[in-house]
C-alpha atoms as a PDB file:
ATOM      1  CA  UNK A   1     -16.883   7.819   6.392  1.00  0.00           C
ATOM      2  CA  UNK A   2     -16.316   7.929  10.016  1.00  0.00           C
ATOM      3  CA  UNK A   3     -13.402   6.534  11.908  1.00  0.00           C
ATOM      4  CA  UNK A   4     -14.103   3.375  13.503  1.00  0.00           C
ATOM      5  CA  UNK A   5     -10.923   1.227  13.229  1.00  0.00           C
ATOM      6  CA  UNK A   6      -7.336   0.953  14.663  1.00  0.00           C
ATOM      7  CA  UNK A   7      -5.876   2.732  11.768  1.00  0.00           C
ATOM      8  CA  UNK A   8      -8.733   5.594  10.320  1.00  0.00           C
ATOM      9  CA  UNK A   9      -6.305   6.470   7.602  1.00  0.00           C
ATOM     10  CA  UNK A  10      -8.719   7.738   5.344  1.00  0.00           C
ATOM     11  CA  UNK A  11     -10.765   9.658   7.176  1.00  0.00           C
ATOM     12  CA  UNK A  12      -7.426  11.014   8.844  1.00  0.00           C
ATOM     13  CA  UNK A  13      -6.370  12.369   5.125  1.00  0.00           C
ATOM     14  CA  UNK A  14      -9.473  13.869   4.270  1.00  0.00           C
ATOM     15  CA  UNK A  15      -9.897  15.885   7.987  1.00  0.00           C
ATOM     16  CA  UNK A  16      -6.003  16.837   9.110  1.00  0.00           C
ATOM     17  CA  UNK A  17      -5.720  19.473   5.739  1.00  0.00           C
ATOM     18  CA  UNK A  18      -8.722  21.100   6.986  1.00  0.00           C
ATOM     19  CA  UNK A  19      -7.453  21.349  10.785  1.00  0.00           C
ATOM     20  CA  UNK A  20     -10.857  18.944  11.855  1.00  0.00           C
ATOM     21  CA  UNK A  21      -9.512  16.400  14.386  1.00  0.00           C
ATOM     22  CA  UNK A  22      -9.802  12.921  13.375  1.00  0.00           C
ATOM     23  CA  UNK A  23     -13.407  11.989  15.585  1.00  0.00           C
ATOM     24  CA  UNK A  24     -16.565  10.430  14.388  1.00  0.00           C
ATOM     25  CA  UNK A  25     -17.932  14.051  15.371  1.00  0.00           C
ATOM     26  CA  UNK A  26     -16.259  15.941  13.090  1.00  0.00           C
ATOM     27  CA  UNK A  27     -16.481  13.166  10.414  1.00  0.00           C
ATOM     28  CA  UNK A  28     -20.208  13.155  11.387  1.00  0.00           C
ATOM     29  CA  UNK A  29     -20.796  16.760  10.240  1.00  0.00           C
ATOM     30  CA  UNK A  30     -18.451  16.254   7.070  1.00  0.00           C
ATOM     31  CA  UNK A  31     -21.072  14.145   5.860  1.00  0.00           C
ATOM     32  CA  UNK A  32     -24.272  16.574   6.777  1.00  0.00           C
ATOM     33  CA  UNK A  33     -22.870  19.245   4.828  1.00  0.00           C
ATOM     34  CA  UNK A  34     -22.347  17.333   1.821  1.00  0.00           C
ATOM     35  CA  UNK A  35     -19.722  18.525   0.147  1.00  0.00           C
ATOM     36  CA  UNK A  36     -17.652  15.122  -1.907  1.00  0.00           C
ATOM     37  CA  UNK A  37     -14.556  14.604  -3.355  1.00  0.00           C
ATOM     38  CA  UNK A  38     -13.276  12.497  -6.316  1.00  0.00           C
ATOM     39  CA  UNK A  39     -10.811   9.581  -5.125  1.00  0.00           C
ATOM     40  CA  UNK A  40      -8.750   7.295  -7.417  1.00  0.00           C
ATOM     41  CA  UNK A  41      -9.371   3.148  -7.348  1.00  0.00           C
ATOM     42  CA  UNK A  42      -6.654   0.612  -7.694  1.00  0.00           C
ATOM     43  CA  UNK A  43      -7.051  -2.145  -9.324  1.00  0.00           C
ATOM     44  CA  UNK A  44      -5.290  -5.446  -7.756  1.00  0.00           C
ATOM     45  CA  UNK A  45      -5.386  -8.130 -10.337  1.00  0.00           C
ATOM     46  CA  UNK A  46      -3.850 -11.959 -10.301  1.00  0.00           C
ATOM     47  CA  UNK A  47      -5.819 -13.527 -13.295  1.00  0.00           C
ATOM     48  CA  UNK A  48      -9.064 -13.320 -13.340  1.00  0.00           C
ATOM     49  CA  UNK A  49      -9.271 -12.303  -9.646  1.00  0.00           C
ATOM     50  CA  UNK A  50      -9.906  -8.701  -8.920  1.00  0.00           C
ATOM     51  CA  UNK A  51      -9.366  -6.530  -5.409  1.00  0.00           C
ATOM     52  CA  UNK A  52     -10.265  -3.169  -5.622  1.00  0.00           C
ATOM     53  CA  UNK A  53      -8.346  -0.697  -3.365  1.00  0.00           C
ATOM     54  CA  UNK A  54      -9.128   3.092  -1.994  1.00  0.00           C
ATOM     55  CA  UNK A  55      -6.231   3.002   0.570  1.00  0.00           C
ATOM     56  CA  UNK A  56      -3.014   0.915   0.570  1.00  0.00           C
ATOM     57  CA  UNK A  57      -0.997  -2.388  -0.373  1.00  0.00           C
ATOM     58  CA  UNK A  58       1.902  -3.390   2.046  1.00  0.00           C
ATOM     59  CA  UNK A  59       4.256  -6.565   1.882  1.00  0.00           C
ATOM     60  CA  UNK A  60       7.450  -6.519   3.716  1.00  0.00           C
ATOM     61  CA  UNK A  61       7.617  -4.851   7.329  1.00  0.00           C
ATOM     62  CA  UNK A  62       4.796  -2.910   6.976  1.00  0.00           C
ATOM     63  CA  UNK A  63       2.148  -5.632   6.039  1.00  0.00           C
ATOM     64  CA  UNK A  64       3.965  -7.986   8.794  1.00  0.00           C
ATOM     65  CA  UNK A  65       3.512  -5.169  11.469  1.00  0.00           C
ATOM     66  CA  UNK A  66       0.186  -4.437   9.618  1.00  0.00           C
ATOM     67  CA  UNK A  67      -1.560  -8.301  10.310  1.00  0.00           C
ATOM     68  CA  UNK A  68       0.617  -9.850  12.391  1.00  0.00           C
ATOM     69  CA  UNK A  69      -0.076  -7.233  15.353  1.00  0.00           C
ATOM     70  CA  UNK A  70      -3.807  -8.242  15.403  1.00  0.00           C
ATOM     71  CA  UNK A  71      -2.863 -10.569  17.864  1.00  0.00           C
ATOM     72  CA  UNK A  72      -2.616  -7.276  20.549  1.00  0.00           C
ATOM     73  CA  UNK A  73      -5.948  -5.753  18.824  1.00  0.00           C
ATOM     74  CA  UNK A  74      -6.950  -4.942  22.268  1.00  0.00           C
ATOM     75  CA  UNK A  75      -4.039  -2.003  22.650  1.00  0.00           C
ATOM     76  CA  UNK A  76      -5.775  -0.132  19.859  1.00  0.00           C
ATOM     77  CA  UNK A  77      -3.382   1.988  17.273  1.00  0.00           C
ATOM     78  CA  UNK A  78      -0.528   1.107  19.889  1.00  0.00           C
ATOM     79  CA  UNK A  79      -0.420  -2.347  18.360  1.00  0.00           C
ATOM     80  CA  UNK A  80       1.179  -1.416  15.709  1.00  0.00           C
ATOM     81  CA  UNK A  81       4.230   0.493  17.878  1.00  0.00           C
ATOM     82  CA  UNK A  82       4.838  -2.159  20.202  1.00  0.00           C
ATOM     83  CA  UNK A  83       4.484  -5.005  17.254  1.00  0.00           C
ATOM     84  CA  UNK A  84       6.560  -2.958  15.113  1.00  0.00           C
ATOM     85  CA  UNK A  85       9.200  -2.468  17.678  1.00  0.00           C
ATOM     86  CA  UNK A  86       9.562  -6.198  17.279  1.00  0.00           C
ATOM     87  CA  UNK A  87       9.821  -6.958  14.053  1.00  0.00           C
ATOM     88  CA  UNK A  88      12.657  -4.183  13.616  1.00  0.00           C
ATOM     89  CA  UNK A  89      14.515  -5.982  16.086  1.00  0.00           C
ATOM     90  CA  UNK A  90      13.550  -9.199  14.374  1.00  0.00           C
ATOM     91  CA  UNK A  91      14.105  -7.889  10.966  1.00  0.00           C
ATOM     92  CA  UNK A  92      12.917  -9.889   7.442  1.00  0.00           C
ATOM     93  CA  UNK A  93      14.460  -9.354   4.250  1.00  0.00           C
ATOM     94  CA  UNK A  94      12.389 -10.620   1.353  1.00  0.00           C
ATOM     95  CA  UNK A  95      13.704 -11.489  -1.957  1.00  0.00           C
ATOM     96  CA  UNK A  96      11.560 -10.203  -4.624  1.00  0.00           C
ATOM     97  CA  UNK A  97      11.035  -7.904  -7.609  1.00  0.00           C
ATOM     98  CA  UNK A  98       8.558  -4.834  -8.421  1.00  0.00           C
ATOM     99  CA  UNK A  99       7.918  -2.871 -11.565  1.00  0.00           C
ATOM    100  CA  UNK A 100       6.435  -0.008 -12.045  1.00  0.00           C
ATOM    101  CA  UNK A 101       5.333   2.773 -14.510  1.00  0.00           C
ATOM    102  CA  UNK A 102       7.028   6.387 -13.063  1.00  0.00           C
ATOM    103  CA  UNK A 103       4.830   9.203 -13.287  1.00  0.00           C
ATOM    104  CA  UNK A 104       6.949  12.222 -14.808  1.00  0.00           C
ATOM    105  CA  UNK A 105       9.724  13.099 -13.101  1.00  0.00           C
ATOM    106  CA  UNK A 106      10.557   9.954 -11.518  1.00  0.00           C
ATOM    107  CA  UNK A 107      11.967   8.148 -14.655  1.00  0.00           C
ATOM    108  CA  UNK A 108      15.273   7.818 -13.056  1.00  0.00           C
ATOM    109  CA  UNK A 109      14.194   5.124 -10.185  1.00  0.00           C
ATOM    110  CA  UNK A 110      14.952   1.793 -10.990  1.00  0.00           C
ATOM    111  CA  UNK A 111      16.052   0.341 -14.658  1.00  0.00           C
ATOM    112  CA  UNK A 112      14.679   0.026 -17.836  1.00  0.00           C
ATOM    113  CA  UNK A 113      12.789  -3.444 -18.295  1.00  0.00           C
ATOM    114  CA  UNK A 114      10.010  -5.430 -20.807  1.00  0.00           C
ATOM    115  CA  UNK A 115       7.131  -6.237 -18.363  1.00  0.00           C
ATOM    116  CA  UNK A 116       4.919  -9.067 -19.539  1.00  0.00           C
ATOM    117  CA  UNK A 117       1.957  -8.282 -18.032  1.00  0.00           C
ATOM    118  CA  UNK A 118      -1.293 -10.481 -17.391  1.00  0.00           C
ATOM    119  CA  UNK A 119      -3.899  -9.953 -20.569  1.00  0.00           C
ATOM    120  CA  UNK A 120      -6.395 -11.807 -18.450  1.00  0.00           C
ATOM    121  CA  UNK A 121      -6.893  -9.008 -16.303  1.00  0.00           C
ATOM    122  CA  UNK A 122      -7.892  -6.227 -18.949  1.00  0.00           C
ATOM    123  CA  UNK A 123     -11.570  -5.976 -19.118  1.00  0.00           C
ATOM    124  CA  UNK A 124     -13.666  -8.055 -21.200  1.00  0.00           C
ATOM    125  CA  UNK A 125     -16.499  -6.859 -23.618  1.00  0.00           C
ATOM    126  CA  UNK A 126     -19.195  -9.393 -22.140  1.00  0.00           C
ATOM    127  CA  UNK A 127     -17.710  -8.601 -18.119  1.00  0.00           C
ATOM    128  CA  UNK A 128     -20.519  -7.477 -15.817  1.00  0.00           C
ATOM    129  CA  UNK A 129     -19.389  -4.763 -13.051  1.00  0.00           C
ATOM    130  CA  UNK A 130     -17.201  -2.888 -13.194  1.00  0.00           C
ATOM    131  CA  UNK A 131     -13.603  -4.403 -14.252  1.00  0.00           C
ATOM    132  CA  UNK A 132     -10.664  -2.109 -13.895  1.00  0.00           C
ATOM    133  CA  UNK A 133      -9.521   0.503 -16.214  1.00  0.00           C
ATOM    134  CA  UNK A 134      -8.600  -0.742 -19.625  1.00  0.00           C
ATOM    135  CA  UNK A 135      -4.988   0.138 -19.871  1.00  0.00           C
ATOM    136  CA  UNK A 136      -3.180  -1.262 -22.228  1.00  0.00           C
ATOM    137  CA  UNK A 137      -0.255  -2.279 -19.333  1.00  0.00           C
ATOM    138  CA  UNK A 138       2.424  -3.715 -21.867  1.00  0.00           C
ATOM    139  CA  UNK A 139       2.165  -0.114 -23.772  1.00  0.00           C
ATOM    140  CA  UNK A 140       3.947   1.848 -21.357  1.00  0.00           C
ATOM    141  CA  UNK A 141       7.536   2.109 -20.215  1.00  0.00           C
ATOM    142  CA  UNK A 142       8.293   0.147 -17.509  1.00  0.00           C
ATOM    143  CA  UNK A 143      11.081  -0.263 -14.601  1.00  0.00           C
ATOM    144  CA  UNK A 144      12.179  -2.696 -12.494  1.00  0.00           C
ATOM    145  CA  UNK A 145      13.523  -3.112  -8.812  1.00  0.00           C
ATOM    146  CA  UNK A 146      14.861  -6.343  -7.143  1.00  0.00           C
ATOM    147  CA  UNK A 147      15.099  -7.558  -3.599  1.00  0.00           C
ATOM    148  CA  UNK A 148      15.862  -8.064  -0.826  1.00  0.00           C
ATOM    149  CA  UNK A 149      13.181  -5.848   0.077  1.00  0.00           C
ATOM    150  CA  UNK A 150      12.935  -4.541   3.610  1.00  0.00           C
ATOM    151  CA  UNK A 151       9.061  -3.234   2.962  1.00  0.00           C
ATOM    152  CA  UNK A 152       7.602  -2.254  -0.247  1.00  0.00           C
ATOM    153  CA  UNK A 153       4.432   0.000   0.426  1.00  0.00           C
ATOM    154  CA  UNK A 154       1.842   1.786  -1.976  1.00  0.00           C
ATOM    155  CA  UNK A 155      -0.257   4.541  -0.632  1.00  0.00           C
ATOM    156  CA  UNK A 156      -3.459   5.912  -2.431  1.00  0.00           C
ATOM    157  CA  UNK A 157      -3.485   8.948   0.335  1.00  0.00           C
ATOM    158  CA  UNK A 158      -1.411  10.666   2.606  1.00  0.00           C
ATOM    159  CA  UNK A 159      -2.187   9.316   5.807  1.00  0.00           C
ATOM    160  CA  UNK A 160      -1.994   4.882   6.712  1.00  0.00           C
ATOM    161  CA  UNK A 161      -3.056   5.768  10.363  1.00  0.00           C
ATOM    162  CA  UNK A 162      -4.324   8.474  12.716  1.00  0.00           C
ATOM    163  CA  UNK A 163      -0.394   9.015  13.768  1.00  0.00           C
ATOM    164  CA  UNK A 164       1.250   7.633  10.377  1.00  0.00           C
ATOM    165  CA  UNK A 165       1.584  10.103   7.615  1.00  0.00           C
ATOM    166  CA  UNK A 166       2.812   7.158   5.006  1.00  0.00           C
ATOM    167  CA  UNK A 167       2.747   8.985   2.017  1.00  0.00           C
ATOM    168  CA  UNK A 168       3.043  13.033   2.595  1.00  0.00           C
ATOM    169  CA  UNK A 169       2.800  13.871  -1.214  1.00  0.00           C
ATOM    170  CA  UNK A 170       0.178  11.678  -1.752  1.00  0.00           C
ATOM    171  CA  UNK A 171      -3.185  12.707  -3.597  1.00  0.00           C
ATOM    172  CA  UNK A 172      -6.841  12.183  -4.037  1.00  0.00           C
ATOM    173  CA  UNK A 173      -7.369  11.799  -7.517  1.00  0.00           C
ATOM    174  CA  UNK A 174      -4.117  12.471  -9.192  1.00  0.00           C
ATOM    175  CA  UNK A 175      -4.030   9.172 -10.764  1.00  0.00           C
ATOM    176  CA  UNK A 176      -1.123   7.788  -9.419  1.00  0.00           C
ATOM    177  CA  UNK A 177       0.143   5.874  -6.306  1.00  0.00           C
ATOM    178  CA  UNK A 178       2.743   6.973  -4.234  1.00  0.00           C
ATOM    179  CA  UNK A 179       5.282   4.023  -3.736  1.00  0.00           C
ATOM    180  CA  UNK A 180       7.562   3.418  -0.661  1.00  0.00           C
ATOM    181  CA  UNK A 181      10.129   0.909  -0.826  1.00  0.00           C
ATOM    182  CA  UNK A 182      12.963   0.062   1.922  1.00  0.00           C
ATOM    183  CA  UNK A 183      16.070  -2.372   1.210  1.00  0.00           C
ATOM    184  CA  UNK A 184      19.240  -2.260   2.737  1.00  0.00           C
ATOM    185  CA  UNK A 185      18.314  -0.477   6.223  1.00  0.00           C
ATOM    186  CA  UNK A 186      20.721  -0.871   8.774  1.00  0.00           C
ATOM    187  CA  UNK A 187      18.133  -1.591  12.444  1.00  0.00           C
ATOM    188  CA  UNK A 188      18.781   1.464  14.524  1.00  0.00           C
ATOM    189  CA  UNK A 189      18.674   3.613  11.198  1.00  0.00           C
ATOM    190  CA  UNK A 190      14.825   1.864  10.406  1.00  0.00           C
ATOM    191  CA  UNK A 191      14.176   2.503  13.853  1.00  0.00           C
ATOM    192  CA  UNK A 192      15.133   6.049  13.670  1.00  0.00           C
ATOM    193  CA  UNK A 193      12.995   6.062  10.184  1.00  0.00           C
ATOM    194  CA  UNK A 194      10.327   4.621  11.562  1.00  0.00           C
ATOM    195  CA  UNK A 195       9.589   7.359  14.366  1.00  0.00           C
ATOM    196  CA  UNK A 196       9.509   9.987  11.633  1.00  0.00           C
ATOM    197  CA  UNK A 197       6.130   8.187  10.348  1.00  0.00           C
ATOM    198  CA  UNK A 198       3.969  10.584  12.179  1.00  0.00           C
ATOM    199  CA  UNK A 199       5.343  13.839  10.346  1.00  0.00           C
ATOM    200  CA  UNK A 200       6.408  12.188   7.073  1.00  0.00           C
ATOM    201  CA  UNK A 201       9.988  12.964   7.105  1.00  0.00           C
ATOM    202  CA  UNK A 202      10.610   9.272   6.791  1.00  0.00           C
ATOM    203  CA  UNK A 203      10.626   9.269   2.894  1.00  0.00           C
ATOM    204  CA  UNK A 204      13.875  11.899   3.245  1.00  0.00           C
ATOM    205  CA  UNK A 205      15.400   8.955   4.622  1.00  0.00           C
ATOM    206  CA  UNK A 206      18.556   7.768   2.195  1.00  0.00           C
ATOM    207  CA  UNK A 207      17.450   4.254   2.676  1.00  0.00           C
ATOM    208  CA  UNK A 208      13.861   4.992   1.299  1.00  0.00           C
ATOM    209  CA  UNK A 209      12.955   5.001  -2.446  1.00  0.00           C
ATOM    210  CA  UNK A 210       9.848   7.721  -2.388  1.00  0.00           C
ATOM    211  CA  UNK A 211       8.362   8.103  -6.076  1.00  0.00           C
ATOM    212  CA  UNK A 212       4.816   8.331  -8.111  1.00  0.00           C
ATOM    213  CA  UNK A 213       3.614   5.508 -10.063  1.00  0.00           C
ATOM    214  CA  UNK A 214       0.865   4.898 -12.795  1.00  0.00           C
ATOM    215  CA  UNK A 215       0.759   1.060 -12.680  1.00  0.00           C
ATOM    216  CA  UNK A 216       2.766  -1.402 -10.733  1.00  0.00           C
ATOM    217  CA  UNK A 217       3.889  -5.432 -10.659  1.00  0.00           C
ATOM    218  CA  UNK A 218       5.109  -7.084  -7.637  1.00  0.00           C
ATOM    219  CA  UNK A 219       6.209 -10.401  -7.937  1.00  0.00           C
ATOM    220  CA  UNK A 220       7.024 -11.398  -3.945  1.00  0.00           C
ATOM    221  CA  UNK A 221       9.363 -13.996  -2.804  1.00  0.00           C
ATOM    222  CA  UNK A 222      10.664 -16.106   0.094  1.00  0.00           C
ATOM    223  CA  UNK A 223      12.499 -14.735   3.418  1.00  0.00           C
ATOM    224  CA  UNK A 224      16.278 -14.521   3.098  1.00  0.00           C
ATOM    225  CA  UNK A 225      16.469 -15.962   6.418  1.00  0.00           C
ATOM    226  CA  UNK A 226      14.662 -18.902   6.070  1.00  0.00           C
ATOM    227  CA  UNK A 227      13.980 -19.284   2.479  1.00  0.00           C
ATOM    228  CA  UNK A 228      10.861 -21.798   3.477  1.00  0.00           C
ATOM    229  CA  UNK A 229       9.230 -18.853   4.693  1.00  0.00           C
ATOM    230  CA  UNK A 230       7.038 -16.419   2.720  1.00  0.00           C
ATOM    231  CA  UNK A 231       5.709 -12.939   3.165  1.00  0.00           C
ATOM    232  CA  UNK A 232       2.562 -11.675   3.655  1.00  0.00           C
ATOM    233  CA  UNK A 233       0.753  -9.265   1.165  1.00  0.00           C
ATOM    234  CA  UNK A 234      -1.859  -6.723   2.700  1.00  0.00           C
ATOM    235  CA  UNK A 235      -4.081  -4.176   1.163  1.00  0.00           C
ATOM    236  CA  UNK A 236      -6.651  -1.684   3.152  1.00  0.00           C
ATOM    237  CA  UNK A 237      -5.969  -3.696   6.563  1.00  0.00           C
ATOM    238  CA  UNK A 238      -7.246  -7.011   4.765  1.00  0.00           C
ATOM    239  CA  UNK A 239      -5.079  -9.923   3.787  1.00  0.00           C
ATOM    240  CA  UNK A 240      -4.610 -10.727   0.110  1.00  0.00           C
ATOM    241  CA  UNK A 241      -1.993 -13.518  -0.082  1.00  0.00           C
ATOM    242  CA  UNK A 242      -0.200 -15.641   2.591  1.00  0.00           C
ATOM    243  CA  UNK A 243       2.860 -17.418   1.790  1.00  0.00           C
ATOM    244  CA  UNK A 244       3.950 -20.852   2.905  1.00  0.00           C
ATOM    245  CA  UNK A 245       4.261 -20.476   6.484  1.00  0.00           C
ATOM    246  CA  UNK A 246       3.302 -16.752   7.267  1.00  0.00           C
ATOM    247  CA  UNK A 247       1.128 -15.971   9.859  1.00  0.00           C
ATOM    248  CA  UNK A 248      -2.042 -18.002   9.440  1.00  0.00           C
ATOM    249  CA  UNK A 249      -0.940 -19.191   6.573  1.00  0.00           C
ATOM    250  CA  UNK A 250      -3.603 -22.339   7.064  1.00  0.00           C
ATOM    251  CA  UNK A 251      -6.327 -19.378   6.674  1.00  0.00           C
ATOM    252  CA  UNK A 252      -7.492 -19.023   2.907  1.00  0.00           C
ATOM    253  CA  UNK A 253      -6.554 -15.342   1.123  1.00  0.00           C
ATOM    254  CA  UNK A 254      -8.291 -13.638  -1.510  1.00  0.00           C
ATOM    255  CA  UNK A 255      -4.861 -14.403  -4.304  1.00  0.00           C
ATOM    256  CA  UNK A 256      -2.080 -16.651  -4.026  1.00  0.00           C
ATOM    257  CA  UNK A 257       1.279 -15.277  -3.184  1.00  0.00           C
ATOM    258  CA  UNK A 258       2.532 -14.827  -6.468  1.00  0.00           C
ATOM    259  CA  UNK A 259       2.427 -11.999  -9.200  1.00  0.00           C
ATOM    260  CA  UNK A 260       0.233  -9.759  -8.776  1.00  0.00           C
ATOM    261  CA  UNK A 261      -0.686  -6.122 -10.900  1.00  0.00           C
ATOM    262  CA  UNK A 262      -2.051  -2.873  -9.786  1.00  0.00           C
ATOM    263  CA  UNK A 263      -3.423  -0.393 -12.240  1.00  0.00           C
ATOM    264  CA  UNK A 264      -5.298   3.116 -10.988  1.00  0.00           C
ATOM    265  CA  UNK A 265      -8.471   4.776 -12.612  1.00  0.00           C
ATOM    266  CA  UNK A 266      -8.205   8.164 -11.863  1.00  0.00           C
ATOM    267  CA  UNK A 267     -10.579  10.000  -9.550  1.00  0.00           C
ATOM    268  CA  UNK A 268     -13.330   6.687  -9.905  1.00  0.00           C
ATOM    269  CA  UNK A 269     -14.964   6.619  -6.081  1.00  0.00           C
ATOM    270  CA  UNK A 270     -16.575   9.554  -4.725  1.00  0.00           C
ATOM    271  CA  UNK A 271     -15.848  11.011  -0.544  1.00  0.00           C
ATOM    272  CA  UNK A 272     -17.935  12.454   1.321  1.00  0.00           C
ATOM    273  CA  UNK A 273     -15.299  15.728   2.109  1.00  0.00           C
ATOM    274  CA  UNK A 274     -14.890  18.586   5.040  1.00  0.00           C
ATOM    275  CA  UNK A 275     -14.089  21.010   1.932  1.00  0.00           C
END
């Protein structure tokens, strides 16, 4: 993998533990030596419609400053400052709810709940390719969170960009995603938040939720501000779903914006890895 976007998270998390700067040189030279790494796959289901993620899913703030800011491409990684700037001073509330399965020792985040979860999605004796880990979702214990959400953000590794450590106890192949999620943030305190991306002392933050999960729902809504509006939802830089008038909404998406679920199977891809 070598870095060759505006964001590079990936290639970011596997080079900063080993002190390599993030470059296609050092990346390069990763590769030649050959040594790999296991890396966990989500799977993003909505019916029969599968998405299968290595990196990230956003909706709220962060998928807004995430797809929205392509419109100022040409400023590189700075997009997302300058964009982001704006939609903190602009801020969107989203109504909404997630559940999730905690990985031990973060049973005491939301409440208890009965998630019904989609049976379409498990995988299917006469499926070609590979489906998704079959996990029997309605099996395990389940919690819930509801809106408004200021940004709801699941991270596969520790870094979403070359200067945003998103998740900093994030891990290759542990088998579980770490989950981010922002309500009630006052502006100057998201601001303040916000700056602390690029050392990841943002999720110390008391308006930040920072836990492990195993499997996760989201069920998006509408803006509180203008309930005709929707949200966008984004996974590794691509859209997945636009709502009723989001940006480019008249564009076609992968899902609808509606329920989606995310189960991981653990350690599934293999990396090409410094160490």
């Amino acid at each position: 993998m070598v870095p060759a976007g505006s964001g590079n998270g990936m290639i970011k998390s596997l080079l900063e533990p080993v002190g390599l700067p993030c470059s296609a040189t050092s990346a390069t030279i990763s590769i030649i030596r050959g040594s790999t790494r296991s890396l966990d796959v989500a799977t993003i289901s909505q019916g029969t419609t599968k998405f299968f993620s290595v990196l990230m899913l956003a909706w709220g703030l962060v998928a807004d400053i995430d797809i929205e800011s392509e419109k100022f491409r040409w400023m590189g990684s700075a997009r997302f400052d300058v964009y982001g700037l704006q939609r903190i001073i602009c801020l969107r509330q989203y109504n909404g709810r997630i559940l999730f399965v905690p990985a031990p020792g973060f049973e005491s985040y939301g409440k208890p709940v009965i998630c019904n979860v989609d049976k379409e999605s498990y995988v299917g004796d006469k499926a070609l390719g590979y489906q998704g880990p079959d996990t029997k979702l309605e099996d395990l214990d389940w919690r819930e969170m509801k809106g408004p959400f200021v940004s709801v953000w699941l991270h596969n590794v520790p870094w979403g960009a070359e200067n945003t450590l998103a998740a900093p106890d994030a891990k290759f192949s542990d088998g579980f995603l770490d989950l981010i999620v922002m309500k009630d943030c006052p502006k100057l305190a998201l601001l303040s938040l916000m700056t602390k991306l690029n050392d990841g002392t943002h999720v110390q933050s008391p308006y930040a939720s920072y836990l492990k999960v195993k499997a996760f729902v989201l069920e998006p809504g509408a803006r509180i501000d203008d309930p005709d509006k929707e949200g966008i939802i984004d996974s590794d830089g691509e859209v997945l779903a636009r709502g009723k008038r989001s940006y480019k909404c008249d564009q076609k998406a992968l899902m609808s914006y509606d329920k989606l679920q995310i189960s991981v199977d653990q350690g599934l891809a293999t990396l090409y890895s410094p160490e």
